[in-house]
PDB file of N, CA and C in Angstrom:
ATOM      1  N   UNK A   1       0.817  -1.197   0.000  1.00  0.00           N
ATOM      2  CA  UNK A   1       0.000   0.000   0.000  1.00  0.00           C
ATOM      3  C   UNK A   1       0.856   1.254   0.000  1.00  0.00           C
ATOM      4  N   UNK A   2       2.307   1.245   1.197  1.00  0.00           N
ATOM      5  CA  UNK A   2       2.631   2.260   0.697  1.00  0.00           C
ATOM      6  C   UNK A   2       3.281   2.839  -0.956  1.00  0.00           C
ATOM      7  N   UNK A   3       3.732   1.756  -1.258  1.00  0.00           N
ATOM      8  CA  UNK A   3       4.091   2.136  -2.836  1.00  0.00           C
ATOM      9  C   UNK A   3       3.104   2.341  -3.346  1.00  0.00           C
ATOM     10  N   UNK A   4       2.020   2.102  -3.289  1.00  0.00           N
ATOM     11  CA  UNK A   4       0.684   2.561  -4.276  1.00  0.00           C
ATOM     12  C   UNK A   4       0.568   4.111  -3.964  1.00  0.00           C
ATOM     13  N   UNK A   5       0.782   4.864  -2.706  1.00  0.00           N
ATOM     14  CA  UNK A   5       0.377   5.939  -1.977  1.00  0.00           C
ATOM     15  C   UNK A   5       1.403   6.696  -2.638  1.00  0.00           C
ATOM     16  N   UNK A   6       2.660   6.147  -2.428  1.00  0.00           N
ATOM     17  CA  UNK A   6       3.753   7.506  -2.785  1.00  0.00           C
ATOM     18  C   UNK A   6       3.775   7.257  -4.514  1.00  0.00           C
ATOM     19  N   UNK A   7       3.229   6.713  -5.366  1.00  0.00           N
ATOM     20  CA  UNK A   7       3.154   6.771  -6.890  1.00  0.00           C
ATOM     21  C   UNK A   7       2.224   7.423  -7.051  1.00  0.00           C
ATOM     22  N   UNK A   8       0.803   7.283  -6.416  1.00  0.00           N
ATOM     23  CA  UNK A   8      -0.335   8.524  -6.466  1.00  0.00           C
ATOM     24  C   UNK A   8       0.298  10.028  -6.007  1.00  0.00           C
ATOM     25  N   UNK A   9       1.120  10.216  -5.389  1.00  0.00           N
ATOM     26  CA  UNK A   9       1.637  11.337  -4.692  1.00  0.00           C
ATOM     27  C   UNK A   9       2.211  11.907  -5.927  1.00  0.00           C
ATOM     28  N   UNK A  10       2.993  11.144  -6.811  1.00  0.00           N
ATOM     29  CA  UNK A  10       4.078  11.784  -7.687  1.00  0.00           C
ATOM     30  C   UNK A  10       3.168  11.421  -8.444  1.00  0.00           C
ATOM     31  N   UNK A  11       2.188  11.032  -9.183  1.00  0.00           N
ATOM     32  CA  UNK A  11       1.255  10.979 -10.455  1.00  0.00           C
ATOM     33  C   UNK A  11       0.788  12.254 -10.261  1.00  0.00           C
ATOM     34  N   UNK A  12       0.267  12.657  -8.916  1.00  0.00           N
ATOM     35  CA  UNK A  12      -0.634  14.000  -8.992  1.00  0.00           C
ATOM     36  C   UNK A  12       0.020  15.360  -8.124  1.00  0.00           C
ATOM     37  N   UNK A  13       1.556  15.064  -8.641  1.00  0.00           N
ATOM     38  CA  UNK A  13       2.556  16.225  -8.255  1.00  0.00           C
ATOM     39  C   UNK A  13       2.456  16.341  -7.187  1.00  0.00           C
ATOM     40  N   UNK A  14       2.237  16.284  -5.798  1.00  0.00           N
ATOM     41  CA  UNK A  14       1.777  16.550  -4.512  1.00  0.00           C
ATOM     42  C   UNK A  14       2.491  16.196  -3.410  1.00  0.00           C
ATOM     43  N   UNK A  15       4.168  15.805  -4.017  1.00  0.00           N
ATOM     44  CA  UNK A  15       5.561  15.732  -2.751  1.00  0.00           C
ATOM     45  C   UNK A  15       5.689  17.089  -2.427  1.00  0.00           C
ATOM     46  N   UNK A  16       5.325  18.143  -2.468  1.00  0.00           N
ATOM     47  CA  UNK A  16       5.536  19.011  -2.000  1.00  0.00           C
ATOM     48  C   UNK A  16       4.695  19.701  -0.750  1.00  0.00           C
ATOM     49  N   UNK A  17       3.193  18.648  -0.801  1.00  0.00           N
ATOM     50  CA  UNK A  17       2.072  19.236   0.014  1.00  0.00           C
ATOM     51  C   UNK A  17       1.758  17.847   0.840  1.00  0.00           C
ATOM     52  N   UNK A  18       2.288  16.640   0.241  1.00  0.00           N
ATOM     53  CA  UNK A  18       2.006  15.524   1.134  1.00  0.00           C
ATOM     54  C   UNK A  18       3.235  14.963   1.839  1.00  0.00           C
ATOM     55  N   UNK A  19       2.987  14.452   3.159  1.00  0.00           N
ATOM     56  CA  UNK A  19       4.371  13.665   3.922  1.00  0.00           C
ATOM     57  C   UNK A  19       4.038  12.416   4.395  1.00  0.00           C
ATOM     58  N   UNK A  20       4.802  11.486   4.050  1.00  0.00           N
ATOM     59  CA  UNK A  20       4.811   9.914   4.687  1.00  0.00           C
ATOM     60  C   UNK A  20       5.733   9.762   5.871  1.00  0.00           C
ATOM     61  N   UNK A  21       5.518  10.386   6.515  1.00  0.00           N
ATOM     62  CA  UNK A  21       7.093  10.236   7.506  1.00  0.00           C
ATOM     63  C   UNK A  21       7.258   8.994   8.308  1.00  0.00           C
ATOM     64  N   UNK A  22       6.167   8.079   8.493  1.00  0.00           N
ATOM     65  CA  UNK A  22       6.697   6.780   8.788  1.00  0.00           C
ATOM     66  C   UNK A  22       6.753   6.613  10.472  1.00  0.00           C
ATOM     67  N   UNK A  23       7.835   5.877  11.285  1.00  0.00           N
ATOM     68  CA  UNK A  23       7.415   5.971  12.392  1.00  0.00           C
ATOM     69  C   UNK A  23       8.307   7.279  12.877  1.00  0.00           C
ATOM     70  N   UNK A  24       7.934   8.081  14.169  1.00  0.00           N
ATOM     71  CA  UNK A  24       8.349   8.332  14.763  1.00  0.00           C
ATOM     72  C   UNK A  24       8.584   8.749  16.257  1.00  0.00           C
ATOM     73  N   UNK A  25       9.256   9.088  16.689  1.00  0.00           N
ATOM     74  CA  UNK A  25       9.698   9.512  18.249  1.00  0.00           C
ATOM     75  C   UNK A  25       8.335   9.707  19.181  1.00  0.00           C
ATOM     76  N   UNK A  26       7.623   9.729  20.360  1.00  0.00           N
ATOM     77  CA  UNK A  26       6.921  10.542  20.348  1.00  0.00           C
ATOM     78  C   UNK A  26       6.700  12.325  20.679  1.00  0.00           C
ATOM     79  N   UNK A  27       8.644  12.218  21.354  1.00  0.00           N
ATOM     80  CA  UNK A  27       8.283  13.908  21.401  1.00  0.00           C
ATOM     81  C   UNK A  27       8.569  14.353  19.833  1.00  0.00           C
ATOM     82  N   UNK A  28       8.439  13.971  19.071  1.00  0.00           N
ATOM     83  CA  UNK A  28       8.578  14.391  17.449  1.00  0.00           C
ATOM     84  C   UNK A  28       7.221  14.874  17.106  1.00  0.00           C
ATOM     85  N   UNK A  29       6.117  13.787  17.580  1.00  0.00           N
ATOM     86  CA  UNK A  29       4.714  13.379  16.856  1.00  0.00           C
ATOM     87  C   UNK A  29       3.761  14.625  17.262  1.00  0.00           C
ATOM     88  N   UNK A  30       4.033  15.391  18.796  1.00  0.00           N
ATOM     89  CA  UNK A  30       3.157  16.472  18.658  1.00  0.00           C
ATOM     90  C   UNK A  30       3.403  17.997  17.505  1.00  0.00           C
ATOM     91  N   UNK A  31       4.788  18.231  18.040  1.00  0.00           N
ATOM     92  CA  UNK A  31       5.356  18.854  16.928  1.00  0.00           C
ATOM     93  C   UNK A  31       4.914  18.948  15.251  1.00  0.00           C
ATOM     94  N   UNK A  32       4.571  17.444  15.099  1.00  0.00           N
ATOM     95  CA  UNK A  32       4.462  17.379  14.143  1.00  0.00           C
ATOM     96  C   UNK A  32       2.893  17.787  13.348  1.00  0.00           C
ATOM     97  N   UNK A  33       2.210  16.587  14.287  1.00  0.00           N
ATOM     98  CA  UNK A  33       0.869  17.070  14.566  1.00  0.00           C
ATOM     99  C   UNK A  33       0.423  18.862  14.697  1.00  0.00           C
ATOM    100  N   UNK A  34       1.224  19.566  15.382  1.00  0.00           N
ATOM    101  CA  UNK A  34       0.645  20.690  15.780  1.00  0.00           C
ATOM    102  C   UNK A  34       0.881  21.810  14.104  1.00  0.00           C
ATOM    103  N   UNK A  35       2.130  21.080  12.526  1.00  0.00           N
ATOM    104  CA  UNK A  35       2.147  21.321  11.782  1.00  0.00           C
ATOM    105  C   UNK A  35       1.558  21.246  10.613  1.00  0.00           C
ATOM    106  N   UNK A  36       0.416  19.975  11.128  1.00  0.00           N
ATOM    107  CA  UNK A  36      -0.538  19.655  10.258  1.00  0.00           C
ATOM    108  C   UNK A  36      -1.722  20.186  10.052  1.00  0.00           C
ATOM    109  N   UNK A  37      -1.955  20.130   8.615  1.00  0.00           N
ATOM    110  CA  UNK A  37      -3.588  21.039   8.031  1.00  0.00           C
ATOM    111  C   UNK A  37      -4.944  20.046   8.277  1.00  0.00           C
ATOM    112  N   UNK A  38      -4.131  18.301   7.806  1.00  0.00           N
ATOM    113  CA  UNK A  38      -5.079  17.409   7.444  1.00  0.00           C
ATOM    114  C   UNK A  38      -3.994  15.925   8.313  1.00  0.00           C
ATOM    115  N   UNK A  39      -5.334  15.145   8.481  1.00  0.00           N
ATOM    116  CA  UNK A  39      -4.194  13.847   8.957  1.00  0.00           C
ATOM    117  C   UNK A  39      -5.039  12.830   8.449  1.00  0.00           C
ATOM    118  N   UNK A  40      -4.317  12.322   7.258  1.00  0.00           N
ATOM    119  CA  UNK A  40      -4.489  10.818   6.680  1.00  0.00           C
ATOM    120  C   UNK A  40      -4.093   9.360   7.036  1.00  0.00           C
ATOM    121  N   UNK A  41      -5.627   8.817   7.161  1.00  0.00           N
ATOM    122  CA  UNK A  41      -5.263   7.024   8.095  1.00  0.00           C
ATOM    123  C   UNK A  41      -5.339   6.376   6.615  1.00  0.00           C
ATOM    124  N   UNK A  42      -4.888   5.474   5.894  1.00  0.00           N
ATOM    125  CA  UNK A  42      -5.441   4.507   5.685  1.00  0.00           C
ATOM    126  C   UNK A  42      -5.382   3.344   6.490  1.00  0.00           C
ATOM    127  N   UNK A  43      -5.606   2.449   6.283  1.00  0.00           N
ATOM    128  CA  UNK A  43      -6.135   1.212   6.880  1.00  0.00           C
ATOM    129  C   UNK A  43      -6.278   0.041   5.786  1.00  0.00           C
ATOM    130  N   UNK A  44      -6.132  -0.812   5.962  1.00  0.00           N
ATOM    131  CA  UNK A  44      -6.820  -2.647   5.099  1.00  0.00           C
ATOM    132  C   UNK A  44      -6.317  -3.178   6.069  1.00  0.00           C
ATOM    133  N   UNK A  45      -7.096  -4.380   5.466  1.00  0.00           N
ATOM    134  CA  UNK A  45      -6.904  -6.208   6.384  1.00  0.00           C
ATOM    135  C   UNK A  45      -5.644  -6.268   6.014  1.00  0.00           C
ATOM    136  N   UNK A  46      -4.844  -7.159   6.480  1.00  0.00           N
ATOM    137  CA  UNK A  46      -3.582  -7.454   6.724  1.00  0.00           C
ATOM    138  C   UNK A  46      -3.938  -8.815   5.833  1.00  0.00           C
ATOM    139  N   UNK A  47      -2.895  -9.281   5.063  1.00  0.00           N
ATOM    140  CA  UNK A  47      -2.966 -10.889   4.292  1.00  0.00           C
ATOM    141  C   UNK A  47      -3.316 -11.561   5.026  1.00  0.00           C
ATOM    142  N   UNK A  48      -3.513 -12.321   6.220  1.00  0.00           N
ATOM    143  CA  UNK A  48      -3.186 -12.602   7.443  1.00  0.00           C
ATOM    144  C   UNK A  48      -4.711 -12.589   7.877  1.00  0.00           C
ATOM    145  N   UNK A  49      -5.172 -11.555   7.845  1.00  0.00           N
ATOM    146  CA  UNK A  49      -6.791 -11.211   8.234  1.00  0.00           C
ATOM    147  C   UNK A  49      -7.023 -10.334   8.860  1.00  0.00           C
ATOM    148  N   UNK A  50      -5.563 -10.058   9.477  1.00  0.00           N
ATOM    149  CA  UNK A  50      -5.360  -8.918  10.712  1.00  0.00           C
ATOM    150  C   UNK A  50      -5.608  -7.872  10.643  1.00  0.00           C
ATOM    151  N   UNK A  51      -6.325  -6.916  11.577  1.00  0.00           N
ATOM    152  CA  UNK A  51      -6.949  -5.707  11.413  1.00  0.00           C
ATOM    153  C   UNK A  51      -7.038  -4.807  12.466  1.00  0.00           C
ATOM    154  N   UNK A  52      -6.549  -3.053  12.406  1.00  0.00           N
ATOM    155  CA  UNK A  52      -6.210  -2.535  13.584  1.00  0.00           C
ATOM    156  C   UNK A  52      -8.053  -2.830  14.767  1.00  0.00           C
ATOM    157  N   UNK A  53      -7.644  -1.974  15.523  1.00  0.00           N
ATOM    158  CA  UNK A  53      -8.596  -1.848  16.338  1.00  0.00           C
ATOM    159  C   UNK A  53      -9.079  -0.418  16.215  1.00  0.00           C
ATOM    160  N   UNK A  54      -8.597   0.701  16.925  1.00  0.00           N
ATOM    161  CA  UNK A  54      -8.512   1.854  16.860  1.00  0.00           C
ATOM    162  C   UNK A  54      -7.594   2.426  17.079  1.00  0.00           C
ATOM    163  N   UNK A  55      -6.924   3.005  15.133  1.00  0.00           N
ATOM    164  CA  UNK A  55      -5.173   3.940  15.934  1.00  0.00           C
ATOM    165  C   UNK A  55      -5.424   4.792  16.546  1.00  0.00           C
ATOM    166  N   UNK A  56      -3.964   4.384  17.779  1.00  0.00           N
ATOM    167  CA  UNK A  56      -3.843   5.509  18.229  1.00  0.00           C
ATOM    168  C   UNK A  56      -3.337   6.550  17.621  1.00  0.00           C
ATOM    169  N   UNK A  57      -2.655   6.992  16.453  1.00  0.00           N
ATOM    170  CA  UNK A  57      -2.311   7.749  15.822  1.00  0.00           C
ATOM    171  C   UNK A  57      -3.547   8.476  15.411  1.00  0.00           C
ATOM    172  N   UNK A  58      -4.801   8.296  14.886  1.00  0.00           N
ATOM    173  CA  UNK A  58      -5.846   8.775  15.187  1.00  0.00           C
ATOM    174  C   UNK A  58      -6.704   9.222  16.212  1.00  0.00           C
ATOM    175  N   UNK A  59      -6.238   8.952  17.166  1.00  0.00           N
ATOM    176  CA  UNK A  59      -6.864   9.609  18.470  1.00  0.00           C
ATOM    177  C   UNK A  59      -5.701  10.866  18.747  1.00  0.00           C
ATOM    178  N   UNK A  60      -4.916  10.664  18.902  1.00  0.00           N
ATOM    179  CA  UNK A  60      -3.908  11.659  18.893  1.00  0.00           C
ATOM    180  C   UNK A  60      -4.125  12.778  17.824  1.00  0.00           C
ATOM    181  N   UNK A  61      -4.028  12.354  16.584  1.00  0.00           N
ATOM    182  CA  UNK A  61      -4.488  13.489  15.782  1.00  0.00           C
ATOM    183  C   UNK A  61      -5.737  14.096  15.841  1.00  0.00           C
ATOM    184  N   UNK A  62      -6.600  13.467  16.270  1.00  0.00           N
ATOM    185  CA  UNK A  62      -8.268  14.252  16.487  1.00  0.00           C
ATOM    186  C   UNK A  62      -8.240  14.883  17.962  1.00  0.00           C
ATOM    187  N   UNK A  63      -7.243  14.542  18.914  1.00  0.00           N
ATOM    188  CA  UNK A  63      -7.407  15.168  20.464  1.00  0.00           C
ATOM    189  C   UNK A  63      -6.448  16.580  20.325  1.00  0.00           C
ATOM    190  N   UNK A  64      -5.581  16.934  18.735  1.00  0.00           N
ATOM    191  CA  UNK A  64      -5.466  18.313  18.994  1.00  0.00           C
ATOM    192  C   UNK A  64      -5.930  19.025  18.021  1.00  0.00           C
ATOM    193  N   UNK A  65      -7.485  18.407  17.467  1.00  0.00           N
ATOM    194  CA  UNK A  65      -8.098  19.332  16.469  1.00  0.00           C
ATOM    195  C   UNK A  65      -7.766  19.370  14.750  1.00  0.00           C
ATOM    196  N   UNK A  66      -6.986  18.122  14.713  1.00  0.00           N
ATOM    197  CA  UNK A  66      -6.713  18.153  13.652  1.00  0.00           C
ATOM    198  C   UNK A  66      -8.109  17.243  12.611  1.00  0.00           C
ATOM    199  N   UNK A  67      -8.666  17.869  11.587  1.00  0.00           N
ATOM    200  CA  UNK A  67      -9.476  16.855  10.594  1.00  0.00           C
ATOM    201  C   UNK A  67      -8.654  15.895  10.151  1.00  0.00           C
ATOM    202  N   UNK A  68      -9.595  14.405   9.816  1.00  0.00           N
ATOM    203  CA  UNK A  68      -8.865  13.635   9.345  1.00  0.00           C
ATOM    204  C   UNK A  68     -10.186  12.705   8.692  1.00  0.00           C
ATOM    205  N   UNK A  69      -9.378  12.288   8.050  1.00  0.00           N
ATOM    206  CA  UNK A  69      -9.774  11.027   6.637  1.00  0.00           C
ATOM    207  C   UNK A  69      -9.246   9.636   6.899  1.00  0.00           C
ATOM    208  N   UNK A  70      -9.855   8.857   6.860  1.00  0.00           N
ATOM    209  CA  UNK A  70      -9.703   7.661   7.355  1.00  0.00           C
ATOM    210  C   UNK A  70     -10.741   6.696   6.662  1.00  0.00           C
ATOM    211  N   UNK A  71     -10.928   5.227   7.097  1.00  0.00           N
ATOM    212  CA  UNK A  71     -11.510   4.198   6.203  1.00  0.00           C
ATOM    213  C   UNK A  71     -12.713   4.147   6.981  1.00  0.00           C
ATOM    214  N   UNK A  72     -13.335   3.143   6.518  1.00  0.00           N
ATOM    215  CA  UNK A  72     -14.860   2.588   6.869  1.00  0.00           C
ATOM    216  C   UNK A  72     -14.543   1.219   7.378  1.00  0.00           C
ATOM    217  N   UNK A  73     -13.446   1.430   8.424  1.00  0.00           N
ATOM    218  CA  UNK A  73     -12.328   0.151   8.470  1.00  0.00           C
ATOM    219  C   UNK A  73     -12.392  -0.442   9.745  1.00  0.00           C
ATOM    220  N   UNK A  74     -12.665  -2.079  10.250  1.00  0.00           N
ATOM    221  CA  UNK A  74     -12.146  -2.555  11.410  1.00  0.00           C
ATOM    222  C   UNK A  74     -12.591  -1.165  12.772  1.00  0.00           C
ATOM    223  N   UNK A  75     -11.915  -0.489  13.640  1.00  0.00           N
ATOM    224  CA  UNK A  75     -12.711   0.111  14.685  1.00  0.00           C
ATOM    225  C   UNK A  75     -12.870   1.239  14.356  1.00  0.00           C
ATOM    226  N   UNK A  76     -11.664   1.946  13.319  1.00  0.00           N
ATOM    227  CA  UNK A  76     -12.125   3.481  12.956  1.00  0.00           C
ATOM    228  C   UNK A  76     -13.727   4.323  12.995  1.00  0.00           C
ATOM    229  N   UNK A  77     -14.309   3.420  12.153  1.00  0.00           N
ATOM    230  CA  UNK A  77     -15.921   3.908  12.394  1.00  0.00           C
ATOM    231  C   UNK A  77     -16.236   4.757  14.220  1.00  0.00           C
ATOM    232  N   UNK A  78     -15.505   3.671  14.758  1.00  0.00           N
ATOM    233  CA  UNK A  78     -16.493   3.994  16.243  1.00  0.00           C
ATOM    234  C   UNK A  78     -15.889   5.032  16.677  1.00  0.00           C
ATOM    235  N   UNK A  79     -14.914   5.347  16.043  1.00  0.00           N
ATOM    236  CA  UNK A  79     -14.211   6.657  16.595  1.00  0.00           C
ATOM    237  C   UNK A  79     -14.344   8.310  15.755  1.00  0.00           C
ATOM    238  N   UNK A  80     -14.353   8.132  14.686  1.00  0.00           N
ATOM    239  CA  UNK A  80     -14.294   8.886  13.285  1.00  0.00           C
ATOM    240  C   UNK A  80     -15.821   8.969  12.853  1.00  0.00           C
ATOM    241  N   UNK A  81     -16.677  10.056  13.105  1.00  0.00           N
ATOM    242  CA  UNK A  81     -17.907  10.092  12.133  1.00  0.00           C
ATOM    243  C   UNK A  81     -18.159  11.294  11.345  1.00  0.00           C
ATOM    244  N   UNK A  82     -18.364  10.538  10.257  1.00  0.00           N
ATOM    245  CA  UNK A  82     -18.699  11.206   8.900  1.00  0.00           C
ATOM    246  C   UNK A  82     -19.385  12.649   8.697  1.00  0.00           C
ATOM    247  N   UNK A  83     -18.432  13.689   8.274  1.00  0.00           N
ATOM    248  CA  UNK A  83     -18.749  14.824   8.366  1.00  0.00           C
ATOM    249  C   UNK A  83     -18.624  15.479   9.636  1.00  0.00           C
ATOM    250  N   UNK A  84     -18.179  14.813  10.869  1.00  0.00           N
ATOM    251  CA  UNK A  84     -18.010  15.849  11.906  1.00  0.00           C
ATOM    252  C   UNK A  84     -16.624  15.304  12.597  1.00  0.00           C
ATOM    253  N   UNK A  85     -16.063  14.175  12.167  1.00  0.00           N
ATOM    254  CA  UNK A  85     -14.460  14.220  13.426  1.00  0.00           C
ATOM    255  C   UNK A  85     -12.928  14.906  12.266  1.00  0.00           C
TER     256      UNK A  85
END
């Protein structure tokens, strides 16, 4: 998935406005968070079957106001609703 993500990125010019930064630190992640406009989850089943519960990377990004986009995925729903988180 991520190679599908960063080829859509460079198909529709947008390394300049989008970031994958991958894991990091957590005194990095508010910082980072507090630089963000938008915060993008994806999500799928794992080959495996495996499937998150609810990221915490999504709770974190919605507890300092940030909008975000996310799936219709495994626990996201119960956290994320449509048109208002």
């Amino acid at each position: 998935w991520e190679r599908r993500l960063r080829t859509l990125i460079e198909q529709y010019q947008l390394e300049d406005v989008i970031e994958m930064p991958g894991f990091k630190p957590s005194h990095e992640v508010k910082a980072m968070l507090d630089d963000a406009d938008v915060f993008l989850l994806p999500s799928v089943t794992g080959a495996d079957g495996d499937m998150e519960g609810i990221p915490v990377a999504l709770m974190e990004a919605m507890a300092v106001g940030i909008p975000v986009v996310s799936t219709l995925h495994s626990g996201i729903p119960e956290l994320v609703e449509a048109d208002k988180s």
